[in-house]
N, C-alpha and C. Protein backbone atom coordinates (compact mmCIF):
# COMPACT_ATOMS: atom_id res chain seq x y z
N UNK A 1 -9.80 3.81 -3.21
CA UNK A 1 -10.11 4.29 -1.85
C UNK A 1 -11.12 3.35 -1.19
N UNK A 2 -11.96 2.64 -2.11
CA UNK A 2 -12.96 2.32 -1.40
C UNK A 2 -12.28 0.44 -0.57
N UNK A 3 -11.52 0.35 -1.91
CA UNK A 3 -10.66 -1.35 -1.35
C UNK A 3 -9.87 -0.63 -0.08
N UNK A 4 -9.41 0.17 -0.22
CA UNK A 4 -8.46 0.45 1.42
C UNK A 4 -9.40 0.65 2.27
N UNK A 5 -10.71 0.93 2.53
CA UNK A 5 -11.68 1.45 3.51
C UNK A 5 -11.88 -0.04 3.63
N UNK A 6 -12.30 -0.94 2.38
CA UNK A 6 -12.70 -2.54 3.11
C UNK A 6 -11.67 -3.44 3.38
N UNK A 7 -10.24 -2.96 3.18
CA UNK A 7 -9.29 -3.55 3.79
C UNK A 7 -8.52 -3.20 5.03
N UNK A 8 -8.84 -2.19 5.23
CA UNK A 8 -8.56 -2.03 6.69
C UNK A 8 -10.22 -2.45 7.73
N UNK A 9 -11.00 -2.29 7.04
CA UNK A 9 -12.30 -2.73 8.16
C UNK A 9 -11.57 -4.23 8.25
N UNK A 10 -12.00 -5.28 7.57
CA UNK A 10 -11.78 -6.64 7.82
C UNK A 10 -10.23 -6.50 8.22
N UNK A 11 -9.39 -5.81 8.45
CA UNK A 11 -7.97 -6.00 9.42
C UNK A 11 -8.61 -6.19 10.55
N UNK A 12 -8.96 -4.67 10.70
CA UNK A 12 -9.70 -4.77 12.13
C UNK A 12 -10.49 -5.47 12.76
N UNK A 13 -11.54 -5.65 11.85
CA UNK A 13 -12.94 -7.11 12.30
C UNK A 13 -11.43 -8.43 12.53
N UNK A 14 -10.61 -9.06 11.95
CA UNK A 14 -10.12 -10.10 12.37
C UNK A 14 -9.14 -9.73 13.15
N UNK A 15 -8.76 -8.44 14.34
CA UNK A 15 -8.18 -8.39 15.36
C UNK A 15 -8.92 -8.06 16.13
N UNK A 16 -10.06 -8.01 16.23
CA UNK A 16 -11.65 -7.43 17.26
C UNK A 16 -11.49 -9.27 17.21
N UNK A 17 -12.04 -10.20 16.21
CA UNK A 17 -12.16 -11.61 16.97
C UNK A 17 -11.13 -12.45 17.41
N UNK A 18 -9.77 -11.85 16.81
CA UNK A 18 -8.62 -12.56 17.57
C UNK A 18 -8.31 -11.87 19.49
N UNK A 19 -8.87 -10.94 19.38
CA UNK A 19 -9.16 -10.21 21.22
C UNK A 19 -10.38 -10.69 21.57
N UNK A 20 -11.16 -11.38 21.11
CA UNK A 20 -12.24 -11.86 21.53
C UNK A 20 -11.69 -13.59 21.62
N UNK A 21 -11.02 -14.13 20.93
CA UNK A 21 -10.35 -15.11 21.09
C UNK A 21 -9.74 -15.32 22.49
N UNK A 22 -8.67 -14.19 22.97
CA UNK A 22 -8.31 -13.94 24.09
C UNK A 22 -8.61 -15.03 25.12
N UNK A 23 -9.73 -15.02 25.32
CA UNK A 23 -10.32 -15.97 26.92
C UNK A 23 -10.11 -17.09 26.14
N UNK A 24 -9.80 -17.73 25.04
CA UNK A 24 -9.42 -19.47 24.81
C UNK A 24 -7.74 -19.48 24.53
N UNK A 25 -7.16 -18.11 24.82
CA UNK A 25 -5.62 -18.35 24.42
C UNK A 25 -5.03 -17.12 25.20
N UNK A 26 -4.27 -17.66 25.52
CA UNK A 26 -3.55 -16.24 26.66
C UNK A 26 -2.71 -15.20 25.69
N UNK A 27 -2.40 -15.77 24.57
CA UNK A 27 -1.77 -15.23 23.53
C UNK A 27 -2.26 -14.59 22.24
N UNK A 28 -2.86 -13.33 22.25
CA UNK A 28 -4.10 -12.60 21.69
C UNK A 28 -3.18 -12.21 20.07
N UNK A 29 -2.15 -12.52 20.51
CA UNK A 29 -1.06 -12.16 18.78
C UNK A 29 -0.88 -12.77 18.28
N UNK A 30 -1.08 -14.46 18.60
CA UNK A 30 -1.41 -15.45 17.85
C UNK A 30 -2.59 -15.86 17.35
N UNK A 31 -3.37 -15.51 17.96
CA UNK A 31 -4.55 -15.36 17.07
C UNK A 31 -4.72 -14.63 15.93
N UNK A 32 -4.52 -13.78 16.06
CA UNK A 32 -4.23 -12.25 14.86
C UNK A 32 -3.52 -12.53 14.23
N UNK A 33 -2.26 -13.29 14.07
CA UNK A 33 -1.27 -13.84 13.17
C UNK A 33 -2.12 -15.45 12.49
N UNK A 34 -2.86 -15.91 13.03
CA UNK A 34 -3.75 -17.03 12.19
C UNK A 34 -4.17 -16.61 11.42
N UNK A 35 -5.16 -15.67 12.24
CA UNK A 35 -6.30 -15.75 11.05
C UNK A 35 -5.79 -14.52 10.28
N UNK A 36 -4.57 -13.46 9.95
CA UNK A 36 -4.00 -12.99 8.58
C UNK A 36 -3.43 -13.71 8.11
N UNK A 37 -2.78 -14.89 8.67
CA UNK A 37 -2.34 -15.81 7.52
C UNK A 37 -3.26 -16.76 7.06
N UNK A 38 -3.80 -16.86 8.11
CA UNK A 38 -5.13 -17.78 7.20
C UNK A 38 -6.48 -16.93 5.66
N UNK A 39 -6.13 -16.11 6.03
CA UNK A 39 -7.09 -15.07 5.04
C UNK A 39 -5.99 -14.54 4.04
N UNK A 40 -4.95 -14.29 3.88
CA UNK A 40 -4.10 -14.03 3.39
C UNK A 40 -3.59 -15.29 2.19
N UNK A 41 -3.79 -16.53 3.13
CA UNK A 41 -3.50 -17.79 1.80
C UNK A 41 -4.52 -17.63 1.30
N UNK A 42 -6.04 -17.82 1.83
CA UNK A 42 -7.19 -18.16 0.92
C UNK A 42 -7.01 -17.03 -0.19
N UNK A 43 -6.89 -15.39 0.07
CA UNK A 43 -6.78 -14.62 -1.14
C UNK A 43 -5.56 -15.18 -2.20
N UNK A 44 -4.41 -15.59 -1.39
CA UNK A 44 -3.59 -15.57 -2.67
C UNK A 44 -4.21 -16.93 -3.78
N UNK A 45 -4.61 -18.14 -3.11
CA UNK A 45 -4.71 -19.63 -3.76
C UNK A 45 -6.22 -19.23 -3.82
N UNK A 46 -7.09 -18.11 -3.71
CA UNK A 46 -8.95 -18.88 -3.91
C UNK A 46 -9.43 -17.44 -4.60
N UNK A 47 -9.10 -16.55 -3.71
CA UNK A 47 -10.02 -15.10 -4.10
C UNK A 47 -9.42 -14.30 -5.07
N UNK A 48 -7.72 -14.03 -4.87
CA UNK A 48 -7.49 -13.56 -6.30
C UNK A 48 -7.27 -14.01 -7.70
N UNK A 49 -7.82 -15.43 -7.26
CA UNK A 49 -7.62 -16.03 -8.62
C UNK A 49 -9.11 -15.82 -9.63
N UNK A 50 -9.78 -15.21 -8.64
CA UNK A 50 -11.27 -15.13 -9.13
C UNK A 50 -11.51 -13.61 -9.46
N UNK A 51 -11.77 -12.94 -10.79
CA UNK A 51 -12.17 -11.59 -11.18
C UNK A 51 -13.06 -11.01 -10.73
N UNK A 52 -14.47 -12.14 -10.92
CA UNK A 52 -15.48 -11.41 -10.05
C UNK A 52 -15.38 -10.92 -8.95
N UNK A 53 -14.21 -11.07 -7.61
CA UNK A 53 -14.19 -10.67 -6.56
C UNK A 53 -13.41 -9.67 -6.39
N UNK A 54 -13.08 -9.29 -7.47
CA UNK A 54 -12.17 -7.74 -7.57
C UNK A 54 -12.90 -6.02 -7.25
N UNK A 55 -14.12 -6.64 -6.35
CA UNK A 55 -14.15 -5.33 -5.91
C UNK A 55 -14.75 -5.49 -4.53
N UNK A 56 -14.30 -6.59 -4.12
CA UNK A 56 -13.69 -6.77 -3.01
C UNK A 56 -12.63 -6.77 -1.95
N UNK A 57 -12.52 -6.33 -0.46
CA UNK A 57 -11.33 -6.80 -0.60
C UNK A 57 -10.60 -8.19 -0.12
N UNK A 58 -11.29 -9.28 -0.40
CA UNK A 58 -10.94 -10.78 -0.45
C UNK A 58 -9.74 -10.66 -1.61
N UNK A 59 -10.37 -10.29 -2.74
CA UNK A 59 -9.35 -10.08 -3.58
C UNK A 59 -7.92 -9.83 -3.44
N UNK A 60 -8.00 -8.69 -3.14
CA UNK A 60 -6.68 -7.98 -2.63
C UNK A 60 -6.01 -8.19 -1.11
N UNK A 61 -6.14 -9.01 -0.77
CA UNK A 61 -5.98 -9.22 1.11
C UNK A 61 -4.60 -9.90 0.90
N UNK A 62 -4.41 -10.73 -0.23
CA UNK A 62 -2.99 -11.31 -0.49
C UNK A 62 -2.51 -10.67 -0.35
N UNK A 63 -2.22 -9.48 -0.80
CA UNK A 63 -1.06 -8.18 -0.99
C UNK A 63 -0.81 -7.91 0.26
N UNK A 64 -2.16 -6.84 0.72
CA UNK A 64 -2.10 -6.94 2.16
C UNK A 64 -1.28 -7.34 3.15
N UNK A 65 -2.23 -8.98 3.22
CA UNK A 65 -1.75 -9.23 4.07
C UNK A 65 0.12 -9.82 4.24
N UNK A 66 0.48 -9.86 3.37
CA UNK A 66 1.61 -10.23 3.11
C UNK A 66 2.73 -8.63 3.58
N UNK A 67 2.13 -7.58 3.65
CA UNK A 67 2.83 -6.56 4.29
C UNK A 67 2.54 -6.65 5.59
N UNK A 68 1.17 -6.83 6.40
CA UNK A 68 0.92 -6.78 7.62
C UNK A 68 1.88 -8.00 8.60
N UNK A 69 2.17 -8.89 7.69
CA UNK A 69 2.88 -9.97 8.34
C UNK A 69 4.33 -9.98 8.04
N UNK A 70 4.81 -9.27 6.86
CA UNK A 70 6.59 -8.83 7.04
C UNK A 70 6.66 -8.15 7.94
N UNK A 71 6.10 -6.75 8.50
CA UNK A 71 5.77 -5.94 9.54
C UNK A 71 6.26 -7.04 11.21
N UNK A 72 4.90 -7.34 11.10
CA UNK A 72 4.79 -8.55 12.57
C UNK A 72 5.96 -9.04 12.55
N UNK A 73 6.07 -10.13 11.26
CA UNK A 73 6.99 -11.44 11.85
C UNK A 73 8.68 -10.79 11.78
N UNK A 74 8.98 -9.29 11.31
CA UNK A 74 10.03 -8.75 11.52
C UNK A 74 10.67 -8.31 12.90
N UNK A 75 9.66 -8.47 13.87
CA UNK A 75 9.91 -7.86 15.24
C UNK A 75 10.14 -9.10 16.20
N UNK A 76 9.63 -10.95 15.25
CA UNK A 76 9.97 -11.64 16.03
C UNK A 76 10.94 -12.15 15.99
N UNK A 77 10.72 -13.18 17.13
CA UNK A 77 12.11 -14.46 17.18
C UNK A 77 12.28 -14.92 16.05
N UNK A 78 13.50 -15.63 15.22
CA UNK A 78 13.32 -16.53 14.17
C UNK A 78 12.79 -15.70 12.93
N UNK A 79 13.41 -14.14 12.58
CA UNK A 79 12.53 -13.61 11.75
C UNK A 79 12.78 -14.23 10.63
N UNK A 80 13.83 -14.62 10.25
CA UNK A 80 15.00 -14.86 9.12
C UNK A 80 13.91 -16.38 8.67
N UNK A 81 13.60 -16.87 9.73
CA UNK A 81 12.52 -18.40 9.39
C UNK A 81 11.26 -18.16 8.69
N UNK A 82 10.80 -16.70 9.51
CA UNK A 82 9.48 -16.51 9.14
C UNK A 82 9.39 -15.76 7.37
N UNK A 83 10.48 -15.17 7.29
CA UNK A 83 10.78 -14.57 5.48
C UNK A 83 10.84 -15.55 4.99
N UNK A 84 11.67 -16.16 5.65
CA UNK A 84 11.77 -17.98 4.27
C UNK A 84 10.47 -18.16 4.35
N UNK A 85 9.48 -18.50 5.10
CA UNK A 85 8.26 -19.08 5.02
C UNK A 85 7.26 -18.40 4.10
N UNK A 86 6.68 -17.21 4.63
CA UNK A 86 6.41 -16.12 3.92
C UNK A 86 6.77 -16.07 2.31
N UNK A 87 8.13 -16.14 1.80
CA UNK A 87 8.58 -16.40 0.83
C UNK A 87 8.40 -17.87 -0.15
N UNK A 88 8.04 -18.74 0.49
CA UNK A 88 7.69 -20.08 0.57
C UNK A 88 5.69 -19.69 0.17
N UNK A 89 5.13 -18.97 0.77
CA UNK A 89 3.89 -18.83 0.45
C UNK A 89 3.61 -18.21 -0.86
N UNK A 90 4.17 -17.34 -1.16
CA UNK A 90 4.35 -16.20 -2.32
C UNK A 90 4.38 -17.23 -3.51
N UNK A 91 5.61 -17.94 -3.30
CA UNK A 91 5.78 -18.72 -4.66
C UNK A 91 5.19 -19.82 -4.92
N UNK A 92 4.52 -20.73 -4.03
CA UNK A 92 4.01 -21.32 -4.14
C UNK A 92 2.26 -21.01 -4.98
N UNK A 93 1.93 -19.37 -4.17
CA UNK A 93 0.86 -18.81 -5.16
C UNK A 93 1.23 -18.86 -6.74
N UNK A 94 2.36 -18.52 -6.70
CA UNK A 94 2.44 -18.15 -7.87
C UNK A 94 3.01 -19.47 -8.98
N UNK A 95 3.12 -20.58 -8.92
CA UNK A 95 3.25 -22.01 -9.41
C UNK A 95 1.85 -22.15 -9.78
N UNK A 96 1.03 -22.09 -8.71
CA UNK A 96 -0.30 -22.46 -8.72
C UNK A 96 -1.05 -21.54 -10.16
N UNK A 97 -0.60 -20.57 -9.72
CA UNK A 97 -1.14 -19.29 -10.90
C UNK A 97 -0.99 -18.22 -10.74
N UNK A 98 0.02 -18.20 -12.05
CA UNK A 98 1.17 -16.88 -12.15
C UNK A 98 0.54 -15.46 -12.10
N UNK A 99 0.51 -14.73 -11.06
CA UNK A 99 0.05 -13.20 -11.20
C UNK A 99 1.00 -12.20 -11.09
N UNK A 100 1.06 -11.43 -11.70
CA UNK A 100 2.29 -10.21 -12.01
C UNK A 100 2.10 -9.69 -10.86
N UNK A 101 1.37 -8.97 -10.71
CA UNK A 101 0.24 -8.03 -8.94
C UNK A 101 0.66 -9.31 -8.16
N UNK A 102 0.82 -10.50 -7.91
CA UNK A 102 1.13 -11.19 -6.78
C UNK A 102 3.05 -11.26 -6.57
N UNK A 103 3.76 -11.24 -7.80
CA UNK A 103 5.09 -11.35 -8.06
C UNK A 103 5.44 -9.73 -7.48
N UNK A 104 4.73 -8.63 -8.04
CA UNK A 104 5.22 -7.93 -7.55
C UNK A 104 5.08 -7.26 -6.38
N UNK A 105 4.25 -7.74 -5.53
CA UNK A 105 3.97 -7.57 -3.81
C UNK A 105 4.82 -8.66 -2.89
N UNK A 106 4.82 -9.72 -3.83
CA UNK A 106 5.89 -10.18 -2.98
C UNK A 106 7.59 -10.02 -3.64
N UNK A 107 7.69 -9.65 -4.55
CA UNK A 107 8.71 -8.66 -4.53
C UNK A 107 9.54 -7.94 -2.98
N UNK A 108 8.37 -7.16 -3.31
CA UNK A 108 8.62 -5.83 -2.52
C UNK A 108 9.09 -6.26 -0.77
N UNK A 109 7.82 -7.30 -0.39
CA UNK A 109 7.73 -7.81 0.43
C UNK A 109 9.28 -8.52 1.16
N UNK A 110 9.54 -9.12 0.27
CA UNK A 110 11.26 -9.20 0.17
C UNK A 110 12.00 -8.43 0.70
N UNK A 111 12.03 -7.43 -0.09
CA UNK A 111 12.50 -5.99 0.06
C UNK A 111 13.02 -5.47 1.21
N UNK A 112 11.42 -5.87 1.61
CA UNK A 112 11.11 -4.78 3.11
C UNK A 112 11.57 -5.94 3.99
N UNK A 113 11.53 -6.95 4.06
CA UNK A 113 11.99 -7.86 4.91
C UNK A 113 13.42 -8.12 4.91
N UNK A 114 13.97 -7.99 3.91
CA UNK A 114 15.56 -8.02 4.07
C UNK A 114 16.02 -7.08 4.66
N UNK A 115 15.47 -5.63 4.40
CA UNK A 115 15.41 -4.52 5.13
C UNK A 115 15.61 -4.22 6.38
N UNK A 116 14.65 -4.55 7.00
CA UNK A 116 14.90 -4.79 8.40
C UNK A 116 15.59 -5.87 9.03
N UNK A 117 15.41 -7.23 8.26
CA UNK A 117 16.39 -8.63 8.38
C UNK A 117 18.11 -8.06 8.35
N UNK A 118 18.55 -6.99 7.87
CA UNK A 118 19.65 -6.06 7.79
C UNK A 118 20.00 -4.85 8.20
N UNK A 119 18.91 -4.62 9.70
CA UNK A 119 19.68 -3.32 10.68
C UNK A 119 19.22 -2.15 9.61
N UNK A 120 17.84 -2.85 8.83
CA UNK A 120 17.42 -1.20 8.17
C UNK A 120 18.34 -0.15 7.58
N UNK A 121 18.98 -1.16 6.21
CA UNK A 121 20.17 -0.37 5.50
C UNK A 121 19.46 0.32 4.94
N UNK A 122 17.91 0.58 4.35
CA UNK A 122 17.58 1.79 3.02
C UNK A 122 17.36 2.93 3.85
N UNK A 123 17.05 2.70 5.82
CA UNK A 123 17.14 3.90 6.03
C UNK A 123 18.20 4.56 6.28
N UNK A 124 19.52 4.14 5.63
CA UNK A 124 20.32 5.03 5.79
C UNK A 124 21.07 5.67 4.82
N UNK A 125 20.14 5.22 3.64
CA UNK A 125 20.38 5.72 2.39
C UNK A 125 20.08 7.51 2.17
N UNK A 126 20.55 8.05 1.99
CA UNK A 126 20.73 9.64 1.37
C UNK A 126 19.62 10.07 0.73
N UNK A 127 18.37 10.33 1.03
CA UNK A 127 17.22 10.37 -0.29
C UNK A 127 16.98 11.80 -0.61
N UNK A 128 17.01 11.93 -1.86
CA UNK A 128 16.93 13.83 -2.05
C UNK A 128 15.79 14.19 -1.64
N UNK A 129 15.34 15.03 -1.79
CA UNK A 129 14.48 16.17 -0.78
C UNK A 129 12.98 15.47 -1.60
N UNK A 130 13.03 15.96 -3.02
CA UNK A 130 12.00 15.50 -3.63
C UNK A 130 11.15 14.51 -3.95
N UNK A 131 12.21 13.73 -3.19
CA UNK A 131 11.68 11.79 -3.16
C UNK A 131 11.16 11.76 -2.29
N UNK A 132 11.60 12.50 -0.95
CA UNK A 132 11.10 12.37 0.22
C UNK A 132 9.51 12.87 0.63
N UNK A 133 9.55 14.34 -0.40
CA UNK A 133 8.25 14.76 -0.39
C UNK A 133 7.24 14.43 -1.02
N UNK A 134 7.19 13.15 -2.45
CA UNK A 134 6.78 13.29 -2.86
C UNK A 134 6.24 11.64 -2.14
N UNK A 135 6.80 10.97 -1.53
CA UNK A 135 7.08 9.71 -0.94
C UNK A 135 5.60 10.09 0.77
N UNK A 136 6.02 11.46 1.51
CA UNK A 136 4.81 11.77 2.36
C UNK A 136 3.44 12.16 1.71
N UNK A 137 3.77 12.67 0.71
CA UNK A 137 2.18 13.03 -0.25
C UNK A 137 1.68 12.23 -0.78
N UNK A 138 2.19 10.84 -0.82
CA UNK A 138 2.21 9.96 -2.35
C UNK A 138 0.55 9.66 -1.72
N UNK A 139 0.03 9.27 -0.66
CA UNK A 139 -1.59 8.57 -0.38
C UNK A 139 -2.21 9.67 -0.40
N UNK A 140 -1.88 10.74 -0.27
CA UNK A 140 -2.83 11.87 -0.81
C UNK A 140 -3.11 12.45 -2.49
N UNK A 141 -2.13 12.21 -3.27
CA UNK A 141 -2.00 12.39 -4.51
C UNK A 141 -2.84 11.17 -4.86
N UNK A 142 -2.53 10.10 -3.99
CA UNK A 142 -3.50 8.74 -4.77
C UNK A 142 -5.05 8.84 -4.62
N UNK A 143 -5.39 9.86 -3.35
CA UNK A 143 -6.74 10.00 -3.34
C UNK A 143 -7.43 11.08 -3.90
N UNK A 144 -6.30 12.05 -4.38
CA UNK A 144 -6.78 13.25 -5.61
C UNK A 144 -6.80 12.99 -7.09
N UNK A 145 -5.94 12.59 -7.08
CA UNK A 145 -5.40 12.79 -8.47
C UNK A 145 -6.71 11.92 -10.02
N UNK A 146 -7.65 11.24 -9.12
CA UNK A 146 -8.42 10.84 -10.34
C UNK A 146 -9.12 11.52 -10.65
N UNK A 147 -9.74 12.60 -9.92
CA UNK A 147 -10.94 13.80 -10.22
C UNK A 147 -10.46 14.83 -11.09
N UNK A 148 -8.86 15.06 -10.80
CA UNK A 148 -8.37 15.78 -11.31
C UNK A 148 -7.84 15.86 -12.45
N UNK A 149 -7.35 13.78 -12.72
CA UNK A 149 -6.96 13.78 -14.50
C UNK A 149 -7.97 14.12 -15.50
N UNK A 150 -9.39 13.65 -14.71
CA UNK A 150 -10.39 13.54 -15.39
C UNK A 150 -10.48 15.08 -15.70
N UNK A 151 -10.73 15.80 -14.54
CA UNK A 151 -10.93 17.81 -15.35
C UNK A 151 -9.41 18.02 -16.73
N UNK A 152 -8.66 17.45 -16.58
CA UNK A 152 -7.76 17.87 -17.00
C UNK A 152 -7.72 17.21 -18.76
N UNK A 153 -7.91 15.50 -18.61
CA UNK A 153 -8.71 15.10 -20.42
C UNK A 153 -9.55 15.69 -20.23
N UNK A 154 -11.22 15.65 -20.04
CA UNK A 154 -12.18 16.10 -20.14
C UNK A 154 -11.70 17.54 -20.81
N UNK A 155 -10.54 18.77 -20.33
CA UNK A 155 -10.71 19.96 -20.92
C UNK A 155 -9.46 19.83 -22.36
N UNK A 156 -8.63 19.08 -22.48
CA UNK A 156 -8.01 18.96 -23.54
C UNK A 156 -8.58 18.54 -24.59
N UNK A 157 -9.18 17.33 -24.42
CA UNK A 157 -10.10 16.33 -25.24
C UNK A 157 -11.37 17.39 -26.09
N UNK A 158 -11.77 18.44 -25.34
CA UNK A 158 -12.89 19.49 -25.68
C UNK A 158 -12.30 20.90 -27.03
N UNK A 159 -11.19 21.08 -25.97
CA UNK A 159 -10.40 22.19 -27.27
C UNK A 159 -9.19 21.38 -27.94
N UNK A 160 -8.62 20.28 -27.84
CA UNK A 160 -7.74 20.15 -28.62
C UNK A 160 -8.21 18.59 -29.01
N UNK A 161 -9.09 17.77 -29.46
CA UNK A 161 -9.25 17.01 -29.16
C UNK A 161 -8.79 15.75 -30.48
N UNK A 162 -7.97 16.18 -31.84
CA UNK A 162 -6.98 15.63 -32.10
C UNK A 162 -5.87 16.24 -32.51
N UNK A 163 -5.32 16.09 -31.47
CA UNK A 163 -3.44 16.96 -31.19
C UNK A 163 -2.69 16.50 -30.49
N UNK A 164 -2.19 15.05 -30.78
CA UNK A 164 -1.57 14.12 -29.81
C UNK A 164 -0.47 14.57 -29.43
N UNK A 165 0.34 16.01 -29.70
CA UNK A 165 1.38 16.18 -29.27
C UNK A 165 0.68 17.18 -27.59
N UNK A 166 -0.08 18.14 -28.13
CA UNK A 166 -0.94 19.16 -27.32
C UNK A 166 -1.16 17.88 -26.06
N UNK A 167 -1.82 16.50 -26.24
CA UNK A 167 -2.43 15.37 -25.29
C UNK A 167 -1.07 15.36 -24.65
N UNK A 168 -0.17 15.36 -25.36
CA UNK A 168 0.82 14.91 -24.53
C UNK A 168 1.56 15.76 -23.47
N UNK A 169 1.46 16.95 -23.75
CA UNK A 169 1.88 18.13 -22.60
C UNK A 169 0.67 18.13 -22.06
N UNK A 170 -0.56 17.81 -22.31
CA UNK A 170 -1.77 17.26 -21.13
C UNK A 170 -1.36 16.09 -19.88
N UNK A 171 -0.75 15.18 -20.87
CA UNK A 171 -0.92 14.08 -19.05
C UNK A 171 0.67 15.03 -18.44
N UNK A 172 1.33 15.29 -18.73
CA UNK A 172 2.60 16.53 -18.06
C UNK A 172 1.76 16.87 -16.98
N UNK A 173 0.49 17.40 -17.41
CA UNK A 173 0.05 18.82 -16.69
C UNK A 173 -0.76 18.31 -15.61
N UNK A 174 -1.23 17.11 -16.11
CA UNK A 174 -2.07 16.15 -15.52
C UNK A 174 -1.60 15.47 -14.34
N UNK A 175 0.24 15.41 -14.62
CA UNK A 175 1.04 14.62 -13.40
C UNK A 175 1.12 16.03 -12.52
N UNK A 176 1.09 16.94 -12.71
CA UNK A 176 1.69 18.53 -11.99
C UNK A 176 0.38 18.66 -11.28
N UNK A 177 -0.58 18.86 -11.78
CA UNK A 177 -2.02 19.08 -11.03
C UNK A 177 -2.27 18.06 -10.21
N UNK A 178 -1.61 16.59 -10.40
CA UNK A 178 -2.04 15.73 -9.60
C UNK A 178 -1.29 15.90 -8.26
N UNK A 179 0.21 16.11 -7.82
CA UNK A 179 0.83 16.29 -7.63
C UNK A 179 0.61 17.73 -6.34
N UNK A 180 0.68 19.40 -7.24
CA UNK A 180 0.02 19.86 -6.93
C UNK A 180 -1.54 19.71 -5.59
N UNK A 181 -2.18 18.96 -6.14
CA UNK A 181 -3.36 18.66 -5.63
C UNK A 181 -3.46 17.82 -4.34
N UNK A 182 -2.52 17.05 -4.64
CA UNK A 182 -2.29 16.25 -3.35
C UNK A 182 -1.32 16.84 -2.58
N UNK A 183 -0.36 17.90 -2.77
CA UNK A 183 0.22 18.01 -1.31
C UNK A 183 -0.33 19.32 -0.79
N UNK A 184 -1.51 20.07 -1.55
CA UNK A 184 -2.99 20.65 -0.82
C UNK A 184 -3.69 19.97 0.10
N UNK A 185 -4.20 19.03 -0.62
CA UNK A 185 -5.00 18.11 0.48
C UNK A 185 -4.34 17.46 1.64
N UNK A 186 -2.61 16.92 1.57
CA UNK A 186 -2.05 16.47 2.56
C UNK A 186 -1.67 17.40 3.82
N UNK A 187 -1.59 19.17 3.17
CA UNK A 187 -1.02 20.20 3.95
C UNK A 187 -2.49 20.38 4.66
N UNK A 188 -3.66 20.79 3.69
CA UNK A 188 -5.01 20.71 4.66
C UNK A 188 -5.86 19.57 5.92
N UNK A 189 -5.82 18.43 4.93
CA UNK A 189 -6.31 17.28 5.34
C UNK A 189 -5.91 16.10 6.29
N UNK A 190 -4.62 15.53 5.10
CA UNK A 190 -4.32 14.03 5.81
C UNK A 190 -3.12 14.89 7.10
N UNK A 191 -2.13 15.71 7.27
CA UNK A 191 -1.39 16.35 8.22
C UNK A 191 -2.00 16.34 9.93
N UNK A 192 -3.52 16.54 9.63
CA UNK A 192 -4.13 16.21 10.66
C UNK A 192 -3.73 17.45 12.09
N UNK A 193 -2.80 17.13 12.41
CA UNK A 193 -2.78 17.47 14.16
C UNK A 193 -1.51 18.65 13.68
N UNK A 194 -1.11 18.83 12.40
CA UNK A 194 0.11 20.01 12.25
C UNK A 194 -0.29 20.73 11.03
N UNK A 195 -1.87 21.10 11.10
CA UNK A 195 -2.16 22.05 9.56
C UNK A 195 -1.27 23.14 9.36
N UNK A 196 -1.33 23.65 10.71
CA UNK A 196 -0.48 25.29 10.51
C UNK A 196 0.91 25.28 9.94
N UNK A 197 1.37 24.49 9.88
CA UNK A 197 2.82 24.31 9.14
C UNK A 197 2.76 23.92 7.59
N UNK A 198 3.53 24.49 6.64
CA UNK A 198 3.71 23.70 5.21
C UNK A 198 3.78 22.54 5.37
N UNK A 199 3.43 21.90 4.26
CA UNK A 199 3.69 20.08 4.39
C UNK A 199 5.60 20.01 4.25
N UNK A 200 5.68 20.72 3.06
CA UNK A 200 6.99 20.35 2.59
C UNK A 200 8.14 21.29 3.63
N UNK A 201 7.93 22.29 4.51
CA UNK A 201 8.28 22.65 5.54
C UNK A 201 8.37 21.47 6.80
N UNK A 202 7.99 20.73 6.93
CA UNK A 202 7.55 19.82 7.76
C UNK A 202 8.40 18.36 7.64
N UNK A 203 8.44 18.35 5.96
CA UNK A 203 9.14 17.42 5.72
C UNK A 203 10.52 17.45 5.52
N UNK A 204 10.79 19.21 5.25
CA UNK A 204 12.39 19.63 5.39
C UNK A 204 13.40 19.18 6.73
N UNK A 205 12.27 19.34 7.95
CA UNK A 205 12.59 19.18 8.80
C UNK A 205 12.92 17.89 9.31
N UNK A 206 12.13 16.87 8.82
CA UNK A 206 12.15 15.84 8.79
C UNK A 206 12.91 14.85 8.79
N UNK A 207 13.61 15.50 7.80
CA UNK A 207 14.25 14.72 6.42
C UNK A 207 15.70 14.90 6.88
């Protein structure tokens, strides 16, 4: 939680100085497209190659930014140029020095860019109900679910604490409470402007 709070601040701080850029370029989206690709190479080739900066988010801005710019460069001219390129950056990180976490963001990155590079075929894929709900809860489950594994070893570990079969219907219970827990907090919390409705009511509708 705390890398997404400093990775979206520095999004923002480098589109606050690319609009402050503005008065030297009439073109305020090219600025904003520099300097994420310019911060975006330095993480993949300088900052994530470095551990100590892993609780930063220099570190992690590769990933990042490599979604913020399939996003962008999907809506432009020449998108099909800008994936090759993009794609061209990825691997070149990864020649330099192989990271699994970098292979598999730009993976994905792929993904999502062929995606839309193709009239957005996965959204017209059939997704069952439960994928779907569990797919709107999933950033709320990610911001519950560690307080909650922890109550959940913490109370196995106390009464059963060698019974590796007992541990093992623990992390079960551990995925259910997490689960559980987050589409509480998403129906209370992240829903925002539609509390009064179920989440998964919401998403029936949706869907």
């Amino acid at each position: 939680m705390a890398i997404d709070f400093q990775l979206f601040a520095l999004a923002v701080i480098l589109l606050w100085i690319a609009r402050q850029m503005q008065r030297w370029s009439p073109n305020p989206r090219a600025g904003g497209l520099i300097l994420v690709i310019g911060l975006t190479l330095a993480s993949l080739f300088v900052f994530n190659r470095d551990k100590s900066l892993d609780e930063t988010a220099f570190y992690f801005f590769g990933s990042f930014g490599l979604g913020v710019l399939i996003y962008w460069t999907s809506n432009m001219r020449h998108r099909a140029l800008w994936l090759l390129l993009l794609v061209l950056m990825v691997t070149a990180a990864l020649l330099v020095d192989f990271r699994s976490r970098i292979a598999v963001a730009g993976a994905v990155m792929l993904m999502l860019g062929l995606e839309r590079q193709y009239n957005h075929l996965l959204e017209n894929l059939p997704v069952p109900f439960f994928l779907t709900f569990l797919g709107r809860i999933s950033y709320s489950v990610f911001l519950v679910h560690f307080p909650l594994c922890l109550v959940v070893n913490a109370t196995f570990f106390h009464f059963f604490p060698a019974q590796p079969v007992t541990h093992a219907f623990g992390l079960l219970l551990a995925l259910c409470v997490s689960i559980i827990g987050g589409a509480l907090f998403f129906k209370w919390a992240e829903s925002g402007s539609n509390r009064t409705a179920p989440a998964w009511g919401r998403i029936k509708h949706s869907a």
